[in-house]
C-alpha atoms as a PDB file:
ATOM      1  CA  UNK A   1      41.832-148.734 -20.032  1.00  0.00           C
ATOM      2  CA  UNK A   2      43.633-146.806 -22.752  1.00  0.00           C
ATOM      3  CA  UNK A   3      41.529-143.580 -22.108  1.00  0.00           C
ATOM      4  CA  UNK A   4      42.344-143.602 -18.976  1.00  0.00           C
ATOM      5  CA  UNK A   5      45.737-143.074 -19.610  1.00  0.00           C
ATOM      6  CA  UNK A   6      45.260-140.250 -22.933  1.00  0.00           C
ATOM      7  CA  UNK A   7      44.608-136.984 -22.617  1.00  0.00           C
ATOM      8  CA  UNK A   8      40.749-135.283 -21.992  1.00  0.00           C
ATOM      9  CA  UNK A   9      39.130-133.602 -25.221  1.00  0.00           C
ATOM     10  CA  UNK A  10      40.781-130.474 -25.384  1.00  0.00           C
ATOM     11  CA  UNK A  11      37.363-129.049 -25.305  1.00  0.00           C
ATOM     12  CA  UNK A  12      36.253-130.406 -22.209  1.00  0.00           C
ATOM     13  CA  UNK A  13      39.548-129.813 -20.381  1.00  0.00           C
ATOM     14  CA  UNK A  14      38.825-125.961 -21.813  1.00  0.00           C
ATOM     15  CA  UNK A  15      35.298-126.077 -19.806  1.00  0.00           C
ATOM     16  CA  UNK A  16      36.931-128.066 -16.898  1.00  0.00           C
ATOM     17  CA  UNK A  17      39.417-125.442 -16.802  1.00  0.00           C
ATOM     18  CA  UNK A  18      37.643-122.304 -17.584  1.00  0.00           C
ATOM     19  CA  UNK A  19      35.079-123.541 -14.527  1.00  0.00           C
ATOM     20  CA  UNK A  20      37.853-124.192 -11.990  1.00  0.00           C
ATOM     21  CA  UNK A  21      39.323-120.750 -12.615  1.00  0.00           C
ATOM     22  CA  UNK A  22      35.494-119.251 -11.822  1.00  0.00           C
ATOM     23  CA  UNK A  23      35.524-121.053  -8.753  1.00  0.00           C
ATOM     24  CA  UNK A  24      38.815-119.807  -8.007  1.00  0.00           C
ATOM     25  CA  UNK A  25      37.971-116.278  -8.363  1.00  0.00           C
ATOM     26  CA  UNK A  26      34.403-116.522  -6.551  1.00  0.00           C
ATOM     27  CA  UNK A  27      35.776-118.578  -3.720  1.00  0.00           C
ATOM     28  CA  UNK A  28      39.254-116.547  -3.364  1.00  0.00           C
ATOM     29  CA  UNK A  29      36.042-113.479  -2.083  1.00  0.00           C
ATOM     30  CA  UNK A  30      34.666-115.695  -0.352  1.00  0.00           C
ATOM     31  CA  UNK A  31      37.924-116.663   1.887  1.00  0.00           C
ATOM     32  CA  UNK A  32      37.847-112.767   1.874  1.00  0.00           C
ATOM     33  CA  UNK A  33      34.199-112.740   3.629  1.00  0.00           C
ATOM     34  CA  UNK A  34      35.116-114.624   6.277  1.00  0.00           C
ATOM     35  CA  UNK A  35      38.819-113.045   6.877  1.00  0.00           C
ATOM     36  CA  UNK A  36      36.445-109.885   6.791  1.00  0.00           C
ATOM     37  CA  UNK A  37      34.270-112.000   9.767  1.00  0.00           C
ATOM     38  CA  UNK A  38      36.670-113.165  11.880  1.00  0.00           C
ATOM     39  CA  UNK A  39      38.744-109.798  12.061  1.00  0.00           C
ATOM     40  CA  UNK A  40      35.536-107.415  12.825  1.00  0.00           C
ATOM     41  CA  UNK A  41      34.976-110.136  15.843  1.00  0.00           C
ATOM     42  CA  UNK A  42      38.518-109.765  17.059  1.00  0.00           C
ATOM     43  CA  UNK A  43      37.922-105.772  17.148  1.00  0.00           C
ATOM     44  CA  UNK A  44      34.970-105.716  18.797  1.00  0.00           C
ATOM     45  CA  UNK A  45      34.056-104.753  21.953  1.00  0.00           C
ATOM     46  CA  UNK A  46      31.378-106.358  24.604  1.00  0.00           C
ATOM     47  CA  UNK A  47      27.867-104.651  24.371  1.00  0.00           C
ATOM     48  CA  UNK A  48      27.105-101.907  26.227  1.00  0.00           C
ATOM     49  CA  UNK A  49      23.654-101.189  25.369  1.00  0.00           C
ATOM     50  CA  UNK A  50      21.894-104.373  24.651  1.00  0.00           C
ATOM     51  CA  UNK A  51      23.130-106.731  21.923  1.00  0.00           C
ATOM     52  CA  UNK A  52      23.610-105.264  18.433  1.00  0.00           C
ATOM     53  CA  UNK A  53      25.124-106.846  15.427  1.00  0.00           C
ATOM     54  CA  UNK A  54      29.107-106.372  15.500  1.00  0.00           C
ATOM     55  CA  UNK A  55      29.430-106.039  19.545  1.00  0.00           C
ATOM     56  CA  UNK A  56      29.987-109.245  21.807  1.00  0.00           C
ATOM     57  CA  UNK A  57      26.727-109.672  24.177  1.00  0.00           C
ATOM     58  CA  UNK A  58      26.794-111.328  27.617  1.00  0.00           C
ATOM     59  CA  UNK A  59      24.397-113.791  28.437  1.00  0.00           C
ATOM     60  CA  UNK A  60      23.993-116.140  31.333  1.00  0.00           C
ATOM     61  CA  UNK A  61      23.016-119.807  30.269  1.00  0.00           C
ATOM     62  CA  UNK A  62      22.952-122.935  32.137  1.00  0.00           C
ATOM     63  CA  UNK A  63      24.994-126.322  32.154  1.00  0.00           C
ATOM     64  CA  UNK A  64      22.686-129.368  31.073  1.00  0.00           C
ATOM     65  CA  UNK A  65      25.498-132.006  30.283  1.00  0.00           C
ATOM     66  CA  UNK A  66      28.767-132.979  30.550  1.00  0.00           C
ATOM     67  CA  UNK A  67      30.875-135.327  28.717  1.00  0.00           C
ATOM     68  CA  UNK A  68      34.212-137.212  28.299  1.00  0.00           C
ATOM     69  CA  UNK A  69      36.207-139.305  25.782  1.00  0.00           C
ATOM     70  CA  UNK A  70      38.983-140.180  23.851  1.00  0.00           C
ATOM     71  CA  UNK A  71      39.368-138.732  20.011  1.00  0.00           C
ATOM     72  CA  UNK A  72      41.526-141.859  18.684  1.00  0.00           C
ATOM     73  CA  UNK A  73      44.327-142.470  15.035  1.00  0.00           C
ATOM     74  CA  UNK A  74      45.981-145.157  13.825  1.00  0.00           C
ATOM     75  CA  UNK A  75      49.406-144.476  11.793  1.00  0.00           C
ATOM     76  CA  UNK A  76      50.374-146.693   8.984  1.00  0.00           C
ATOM     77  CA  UNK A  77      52.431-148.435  11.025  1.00  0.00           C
ATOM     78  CA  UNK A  78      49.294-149.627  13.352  1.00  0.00           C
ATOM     79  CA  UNK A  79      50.162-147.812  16.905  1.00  0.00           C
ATOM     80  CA  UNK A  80      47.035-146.208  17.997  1.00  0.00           C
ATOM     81  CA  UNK A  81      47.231-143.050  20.061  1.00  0.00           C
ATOM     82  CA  UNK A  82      44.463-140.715  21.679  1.00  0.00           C
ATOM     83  CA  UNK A  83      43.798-137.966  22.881  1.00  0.00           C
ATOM     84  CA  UNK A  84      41.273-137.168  26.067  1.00  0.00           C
ATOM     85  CA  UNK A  85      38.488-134.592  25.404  1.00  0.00           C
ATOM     86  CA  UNK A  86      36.229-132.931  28.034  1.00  0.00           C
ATOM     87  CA  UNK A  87      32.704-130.941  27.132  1.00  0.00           C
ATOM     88  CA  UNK A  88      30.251-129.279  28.426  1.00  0.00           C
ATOM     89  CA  UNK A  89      26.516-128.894  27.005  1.00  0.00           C
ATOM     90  CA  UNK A  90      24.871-125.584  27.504  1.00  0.00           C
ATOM     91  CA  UNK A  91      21.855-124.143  27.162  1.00  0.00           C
ATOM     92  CA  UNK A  92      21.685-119.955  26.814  1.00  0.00           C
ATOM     93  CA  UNK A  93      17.958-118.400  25.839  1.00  0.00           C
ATOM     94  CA  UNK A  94      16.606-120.839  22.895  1.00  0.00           C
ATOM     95  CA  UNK A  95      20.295-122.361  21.947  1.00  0.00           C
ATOM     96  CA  UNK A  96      21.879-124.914  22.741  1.00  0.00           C
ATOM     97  CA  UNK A  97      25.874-125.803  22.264  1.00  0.00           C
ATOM     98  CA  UNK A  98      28.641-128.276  23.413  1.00  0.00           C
ATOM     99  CA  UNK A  99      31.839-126.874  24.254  1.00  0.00           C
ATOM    100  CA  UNK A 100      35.186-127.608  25.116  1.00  0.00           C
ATOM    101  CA  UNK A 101      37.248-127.741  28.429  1.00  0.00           C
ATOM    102  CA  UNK A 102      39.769-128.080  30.256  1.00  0.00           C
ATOM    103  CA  UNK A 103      39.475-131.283  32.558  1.00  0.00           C
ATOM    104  CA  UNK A 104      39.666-129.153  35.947  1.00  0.00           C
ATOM    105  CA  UNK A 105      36.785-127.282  34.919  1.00  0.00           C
ATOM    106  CA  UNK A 106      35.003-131.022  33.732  1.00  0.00           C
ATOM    107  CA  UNK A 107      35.736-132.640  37.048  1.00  0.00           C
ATOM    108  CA  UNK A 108      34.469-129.653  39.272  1.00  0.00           C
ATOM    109  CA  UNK A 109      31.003-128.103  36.800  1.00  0.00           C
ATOM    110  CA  UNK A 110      27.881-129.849  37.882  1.00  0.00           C
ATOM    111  CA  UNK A 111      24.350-129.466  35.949  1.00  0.00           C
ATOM    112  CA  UNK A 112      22.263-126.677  36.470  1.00  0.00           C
ATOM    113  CA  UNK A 113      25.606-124.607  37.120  1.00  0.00           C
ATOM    114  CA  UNK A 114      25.629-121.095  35.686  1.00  0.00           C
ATOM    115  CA  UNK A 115      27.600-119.775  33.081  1.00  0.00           C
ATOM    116  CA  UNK A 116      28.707-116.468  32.346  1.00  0.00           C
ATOM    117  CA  UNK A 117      28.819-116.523  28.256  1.00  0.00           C
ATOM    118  CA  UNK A 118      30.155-114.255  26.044  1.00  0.00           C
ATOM    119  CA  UNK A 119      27.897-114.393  22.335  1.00  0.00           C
ATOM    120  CA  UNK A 120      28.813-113.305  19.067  1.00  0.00           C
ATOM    121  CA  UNK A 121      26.418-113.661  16.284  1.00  0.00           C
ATOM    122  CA  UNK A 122      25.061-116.958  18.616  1.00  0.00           C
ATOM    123  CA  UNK A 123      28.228-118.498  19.099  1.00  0.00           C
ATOM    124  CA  UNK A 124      29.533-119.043  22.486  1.00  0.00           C
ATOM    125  CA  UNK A 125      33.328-117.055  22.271  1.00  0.00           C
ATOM    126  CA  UNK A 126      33.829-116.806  25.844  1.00  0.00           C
ATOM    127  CA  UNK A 127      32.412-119.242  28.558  1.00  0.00           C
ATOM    128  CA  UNK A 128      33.036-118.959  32.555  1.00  0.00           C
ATOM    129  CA  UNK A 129      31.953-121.833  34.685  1.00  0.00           C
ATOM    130  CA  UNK A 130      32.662-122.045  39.018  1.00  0.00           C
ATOM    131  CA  UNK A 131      35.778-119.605  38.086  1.00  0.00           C
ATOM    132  CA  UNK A 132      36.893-121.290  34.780  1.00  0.00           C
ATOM    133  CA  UNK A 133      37.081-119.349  32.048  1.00  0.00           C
ATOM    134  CA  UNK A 134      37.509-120.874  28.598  1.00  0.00           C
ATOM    135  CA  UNK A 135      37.498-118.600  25.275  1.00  0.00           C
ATOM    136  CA  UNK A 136      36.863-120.073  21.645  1.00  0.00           C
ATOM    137  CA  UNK A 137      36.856-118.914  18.142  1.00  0.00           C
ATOM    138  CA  UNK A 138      34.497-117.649  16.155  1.00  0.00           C
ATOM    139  CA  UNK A 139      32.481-119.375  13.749  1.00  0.00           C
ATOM    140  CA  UNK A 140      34.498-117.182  10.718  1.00  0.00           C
ATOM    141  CA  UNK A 141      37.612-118.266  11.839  1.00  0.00           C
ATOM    142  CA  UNK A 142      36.733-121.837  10.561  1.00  0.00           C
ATOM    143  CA  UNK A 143      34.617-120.713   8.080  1.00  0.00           C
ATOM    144  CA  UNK A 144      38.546-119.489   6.375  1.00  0.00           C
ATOM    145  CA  UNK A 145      40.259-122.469   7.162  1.00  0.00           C
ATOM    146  CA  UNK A 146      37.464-123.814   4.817  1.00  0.00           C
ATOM    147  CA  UNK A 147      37.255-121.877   1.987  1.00  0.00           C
ATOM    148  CA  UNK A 148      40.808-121.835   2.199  1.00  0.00           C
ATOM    149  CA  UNK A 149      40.395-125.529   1.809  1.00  0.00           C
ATOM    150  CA  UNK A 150      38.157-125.378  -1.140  1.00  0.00           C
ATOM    151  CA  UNK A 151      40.313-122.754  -2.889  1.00  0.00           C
ATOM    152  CA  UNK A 152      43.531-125.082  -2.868  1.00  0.00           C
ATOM    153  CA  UNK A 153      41.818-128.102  -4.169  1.00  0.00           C
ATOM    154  CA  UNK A 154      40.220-125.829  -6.765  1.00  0.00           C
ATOM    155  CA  UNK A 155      43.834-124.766  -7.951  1.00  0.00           C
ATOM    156  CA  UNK A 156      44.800-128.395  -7.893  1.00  0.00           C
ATOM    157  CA  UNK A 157      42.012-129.052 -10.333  1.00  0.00           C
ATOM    158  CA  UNK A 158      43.121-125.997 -12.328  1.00  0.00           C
ATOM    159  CA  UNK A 159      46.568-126.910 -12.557  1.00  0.00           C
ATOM    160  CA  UNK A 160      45.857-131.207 -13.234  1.00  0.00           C
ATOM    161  CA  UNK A 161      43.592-130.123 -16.230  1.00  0.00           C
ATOM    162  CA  UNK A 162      46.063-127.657 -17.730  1.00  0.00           C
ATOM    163  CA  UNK A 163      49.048-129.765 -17.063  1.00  0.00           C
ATOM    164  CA  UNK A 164      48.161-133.362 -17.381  1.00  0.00           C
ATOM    165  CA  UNK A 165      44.222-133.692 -18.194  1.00  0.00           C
ATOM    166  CA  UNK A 166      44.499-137.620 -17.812  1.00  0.00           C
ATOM    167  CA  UNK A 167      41.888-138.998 -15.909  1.00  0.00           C
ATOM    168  CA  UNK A 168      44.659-141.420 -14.593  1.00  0.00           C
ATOM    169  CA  UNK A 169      46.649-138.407 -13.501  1.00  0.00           C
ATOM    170  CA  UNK A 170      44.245-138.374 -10.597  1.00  0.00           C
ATOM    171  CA  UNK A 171      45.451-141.637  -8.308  1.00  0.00           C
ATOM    172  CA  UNK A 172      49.313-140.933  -8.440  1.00  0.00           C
ATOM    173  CA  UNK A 173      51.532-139.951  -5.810  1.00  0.00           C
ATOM    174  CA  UNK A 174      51.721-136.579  -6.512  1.00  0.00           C
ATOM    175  CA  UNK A 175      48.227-136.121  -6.405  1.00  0.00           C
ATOM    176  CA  UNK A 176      48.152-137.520  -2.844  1.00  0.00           C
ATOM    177  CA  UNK A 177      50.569-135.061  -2.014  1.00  0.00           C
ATOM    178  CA  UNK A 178      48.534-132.264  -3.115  1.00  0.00           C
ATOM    179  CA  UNK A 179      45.626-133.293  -1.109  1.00  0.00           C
ATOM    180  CA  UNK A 180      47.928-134.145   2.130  1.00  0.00           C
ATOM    181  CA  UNK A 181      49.485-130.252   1.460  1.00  0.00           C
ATOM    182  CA  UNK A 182      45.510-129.446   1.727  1.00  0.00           C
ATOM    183  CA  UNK A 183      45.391-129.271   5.446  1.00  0.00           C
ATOM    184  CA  UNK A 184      48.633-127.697   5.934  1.00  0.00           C
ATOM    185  CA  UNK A 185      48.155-124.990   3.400  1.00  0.00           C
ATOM    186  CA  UNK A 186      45.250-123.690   5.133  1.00  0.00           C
ATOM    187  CA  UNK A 187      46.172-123.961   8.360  1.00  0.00           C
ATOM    188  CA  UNK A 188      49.455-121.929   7.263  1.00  0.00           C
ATOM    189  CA  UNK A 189      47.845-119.703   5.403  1.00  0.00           C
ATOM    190  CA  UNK A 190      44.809-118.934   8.453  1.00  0.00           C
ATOM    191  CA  UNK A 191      48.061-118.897  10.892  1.00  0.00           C
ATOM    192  CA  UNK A 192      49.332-115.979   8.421  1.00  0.00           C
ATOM    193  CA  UNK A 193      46.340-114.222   8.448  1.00  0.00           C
ATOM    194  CA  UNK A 194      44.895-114.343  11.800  1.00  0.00           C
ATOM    195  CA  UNK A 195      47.725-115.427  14.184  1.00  0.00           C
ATOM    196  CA  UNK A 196      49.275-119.113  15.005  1.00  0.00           C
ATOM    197  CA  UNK A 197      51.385-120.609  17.915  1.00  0.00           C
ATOM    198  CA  UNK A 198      54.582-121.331  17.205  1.00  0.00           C
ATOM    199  CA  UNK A 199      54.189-125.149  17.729  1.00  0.00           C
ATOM    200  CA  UNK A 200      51.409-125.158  15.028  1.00  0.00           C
ATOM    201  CA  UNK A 201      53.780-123.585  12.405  1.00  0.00           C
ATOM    202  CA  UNK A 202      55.940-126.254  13.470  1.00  0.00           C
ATOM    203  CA  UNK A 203      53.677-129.554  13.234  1.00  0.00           C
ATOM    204  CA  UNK A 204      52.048-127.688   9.769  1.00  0.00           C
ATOM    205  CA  UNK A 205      55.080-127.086   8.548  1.00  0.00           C
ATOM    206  CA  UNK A 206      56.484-130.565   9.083  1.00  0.00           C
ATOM    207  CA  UNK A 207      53.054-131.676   7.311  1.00  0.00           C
ATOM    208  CA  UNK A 208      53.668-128.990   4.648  1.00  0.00           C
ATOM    209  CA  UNK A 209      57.098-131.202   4.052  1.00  0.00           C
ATOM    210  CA  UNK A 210      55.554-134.531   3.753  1.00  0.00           C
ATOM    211  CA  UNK A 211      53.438-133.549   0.915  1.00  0.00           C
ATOM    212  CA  UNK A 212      55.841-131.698  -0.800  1.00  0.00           C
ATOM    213  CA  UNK A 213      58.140-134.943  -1.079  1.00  0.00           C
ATOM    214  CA  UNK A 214      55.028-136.653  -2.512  1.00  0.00           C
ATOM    215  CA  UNK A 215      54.666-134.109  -5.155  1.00  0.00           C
ATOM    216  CA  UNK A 216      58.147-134.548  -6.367  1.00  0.00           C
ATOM    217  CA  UNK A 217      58.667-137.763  -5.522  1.00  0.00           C
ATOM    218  CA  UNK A 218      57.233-139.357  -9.152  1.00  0.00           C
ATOM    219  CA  UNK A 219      56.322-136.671 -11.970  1.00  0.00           C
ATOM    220  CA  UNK A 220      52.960-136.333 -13.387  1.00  0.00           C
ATOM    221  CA  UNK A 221      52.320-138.368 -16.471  1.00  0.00           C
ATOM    222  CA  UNK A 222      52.033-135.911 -19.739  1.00  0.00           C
END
């Protein structure tokens, strides 16, 4: 149990280190990829000549499915709350894809309605069902909440190894505040980038505080 609590060989925190700041630099272009991604969608325009690679095509698929439920949490306090969702299942050419929407457009679609689609790069963006229209992201724009993702828990493996380097550094309080700070951070840092409601920078900045107190709440061990 005594290891647990000393300090990593100095050369292995060097390698743990030196491999964390590689994957900070290789995944800091990859967040820039999919920035790249998601703004060349938001510029361009709908196909005029047949689909092509950085246009948005129309297609006309077909609704196959429907379906309902509830997306359910517990707090730590035990009150459960949900949260109704409403999709529809479409088929367009050989692809298939749930999406979804709003409940007016759930109660009144029907299979074998049609739907006016909007694709980019095979992801539905834009979907129009008995009148309802319904838009969605593109696939990039998660892709950087992702990488973003990745990148902050890479710099939290950076900065444990150069700071602390105790294996038991990795189950204290500030350490669960760092990984709490992981959804926030990218979500603040995608709302930055590529646009956020003001209620999101509320809720992810409340978040944002929550993990913040954990980090200083108890120092790390050194």
């Amino acid at each position: 149990m005594r290891a647990w609590h000393m300090r990593m060989w100095r050369w292995l925190r060097a390698l743990i280190l030196a491999a964390a700041v590689v994957g900070l630099i290789g995944c800091s272009r990859w967040v820039a990829e999919a920035y790249d991604g998601a703004m060349t969608f938001r510029h361009a325009s709908v196909c005029r000549n047949g689909p092509a690679a950085d246009c948005v095509a129309r297609a006309t698929g077909t609704v196959t499915g429907k379906e309902a439920g509830q997306n359910c949490t517990t707090d730590s306090d035990g009150v459960r709350s949900c949260t109704p969702y409403y999709r529809l299942h479409l088929r367009y050419g050989e692809r298939t894809a749930w999406r979804g929407v709003g409940k007016d457009t759930y109660d009144e679609a029907r299979r074998g309605d049609p739907a006016e689609l909007r694709i980019w790069h095979g992801a539905v963006v834009r979907m129009t069902v008995r009148g309802h229209t319904a838009t969605y992201e593109a696939p990039a724009d998660d892709s950087v909440r992702r990488r973003l993702s990745v990148l902050w828990l890479l710099l939290g493996v950076a900065v444990w190894v150069a700071v602390s380097g105790r294996p038991a550094g990795l189950v204290t309080l500030p350490t669960f505040g760092w990984l709490w700070l992981t959804v926030p951070f990218s979500e603040l840092i995608h709302g930055a980038l590529l646009g956020a409601s003001p209620s999101k920078w509320v809720m992810e900045g409340l978040m944002a505080l929550v993990g913040v107190v954990c980090l200083f709440l108890r120092p790390n061990a050194r």
